[in-house]
Protein backbone atom coordinates (compact mmCIF):
# COMPACT_ATOMS: atom_id res chain seq x y z
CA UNK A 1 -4.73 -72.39 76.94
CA UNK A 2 -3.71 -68.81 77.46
CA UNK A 3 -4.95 -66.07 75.34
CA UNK A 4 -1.46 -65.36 74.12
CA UNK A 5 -0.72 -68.86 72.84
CA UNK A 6 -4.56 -68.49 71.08
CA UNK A 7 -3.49 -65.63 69.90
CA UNK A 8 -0.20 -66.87 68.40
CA UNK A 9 -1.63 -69.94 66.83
CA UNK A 10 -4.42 -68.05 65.03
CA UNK A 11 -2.13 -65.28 63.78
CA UNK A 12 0.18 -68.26 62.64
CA UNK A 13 -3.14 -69.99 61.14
CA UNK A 14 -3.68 -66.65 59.17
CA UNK A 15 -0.36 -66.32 57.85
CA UNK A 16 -0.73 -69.45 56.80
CA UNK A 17 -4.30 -69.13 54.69
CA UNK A 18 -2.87 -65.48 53.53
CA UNK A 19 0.05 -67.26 51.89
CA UNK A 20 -2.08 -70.36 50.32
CA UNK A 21 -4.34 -67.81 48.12
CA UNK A 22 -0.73 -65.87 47.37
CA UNK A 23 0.40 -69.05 46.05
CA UNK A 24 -2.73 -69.82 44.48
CA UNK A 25 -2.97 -66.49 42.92
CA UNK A 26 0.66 -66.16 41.65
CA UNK A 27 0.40 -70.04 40.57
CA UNK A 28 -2.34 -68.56 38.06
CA UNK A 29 -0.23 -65.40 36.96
CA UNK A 30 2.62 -67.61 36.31
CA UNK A 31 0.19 -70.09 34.12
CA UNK A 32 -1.59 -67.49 32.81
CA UNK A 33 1.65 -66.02 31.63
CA UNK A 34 3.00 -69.01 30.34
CA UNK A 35 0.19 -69.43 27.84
CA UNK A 36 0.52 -65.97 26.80
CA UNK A 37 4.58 -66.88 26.53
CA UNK A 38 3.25 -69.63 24.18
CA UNK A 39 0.87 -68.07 21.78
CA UNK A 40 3.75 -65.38 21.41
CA UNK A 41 5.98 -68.47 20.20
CA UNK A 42 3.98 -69.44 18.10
CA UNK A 43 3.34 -66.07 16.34
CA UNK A 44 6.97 -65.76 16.10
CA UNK A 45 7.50 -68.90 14.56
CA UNK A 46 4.83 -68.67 11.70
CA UNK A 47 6.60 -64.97 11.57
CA UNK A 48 9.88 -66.73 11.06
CA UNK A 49 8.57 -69.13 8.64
CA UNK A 50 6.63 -66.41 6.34
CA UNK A 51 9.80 -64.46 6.61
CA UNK A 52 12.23 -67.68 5.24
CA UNK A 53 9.26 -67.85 2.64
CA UNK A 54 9.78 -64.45 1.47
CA UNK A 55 13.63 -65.05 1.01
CA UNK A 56 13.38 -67.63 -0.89
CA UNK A 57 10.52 -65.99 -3.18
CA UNK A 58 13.10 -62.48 -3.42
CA UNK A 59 15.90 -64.87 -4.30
CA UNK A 60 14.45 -66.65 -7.02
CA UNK A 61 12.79 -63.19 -8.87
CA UNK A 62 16.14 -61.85 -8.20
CA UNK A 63 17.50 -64.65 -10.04
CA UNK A 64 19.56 -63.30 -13.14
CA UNK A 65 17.16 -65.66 -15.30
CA UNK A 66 14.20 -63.92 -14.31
CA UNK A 67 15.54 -60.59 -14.23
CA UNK A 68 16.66 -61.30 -18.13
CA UNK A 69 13.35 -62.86 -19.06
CA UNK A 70 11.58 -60.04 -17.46
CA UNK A 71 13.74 -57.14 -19.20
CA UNK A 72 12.83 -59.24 -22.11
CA UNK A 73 9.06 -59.78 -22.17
CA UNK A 74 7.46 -56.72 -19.95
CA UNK A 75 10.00 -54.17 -20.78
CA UNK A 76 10.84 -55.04 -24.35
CA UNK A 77 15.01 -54.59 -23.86
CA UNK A 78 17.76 -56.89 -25.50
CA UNK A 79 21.20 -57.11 -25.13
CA UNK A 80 22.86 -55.15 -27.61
CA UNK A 81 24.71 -56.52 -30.90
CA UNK A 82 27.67 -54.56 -30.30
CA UNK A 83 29.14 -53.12 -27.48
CA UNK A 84 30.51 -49.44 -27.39
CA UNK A 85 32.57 -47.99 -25.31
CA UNK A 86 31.53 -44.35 -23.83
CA UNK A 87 34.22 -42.01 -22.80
CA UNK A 88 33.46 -39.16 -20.20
């Protein structure tokens, strides 16, 4: 065998090993990433449900119900007998 076809094959069998531990290596960024991708999913999601939560709670103390009962009982304010008019 020549020293330029040894010389081909092991600059072919380098190239080759080089781009087995790229693979390897980006195979673990790409996995590594993906679990990261994941955990962020998940943080969203318990975000999103906290955040429905919260809606719901605003909605029902916004309730005109609870509003009344609370102008009622903490504040001490009725509705008055008679309504007046107020001119500018």
């Amino acid at each position: 065998m020549s020293p330029r076809v040894f010389l081909g094959w092991l600059l072919a069998l380098v190239f080759l090993v080089v781009s087995g531990v790229q693979v390897a290596f980006s195979t673990d960024a790409v996995r590594a990433r993906h679990k990261t991708l994941q955990s962020l999913q998940g943080r969203l999601d318990a975000a999103s449900e906290e955040y429905s939560r919260l809606q719901i709670e605003l909605a029902a103390v916004a309730a005109y119900q609870n509003v009344e009962r609370t102008a009622e009982d903490e504040l001490g304010m009725s509705f008055p007998d008679a309504v007046q008019r107020v001119e500018p």
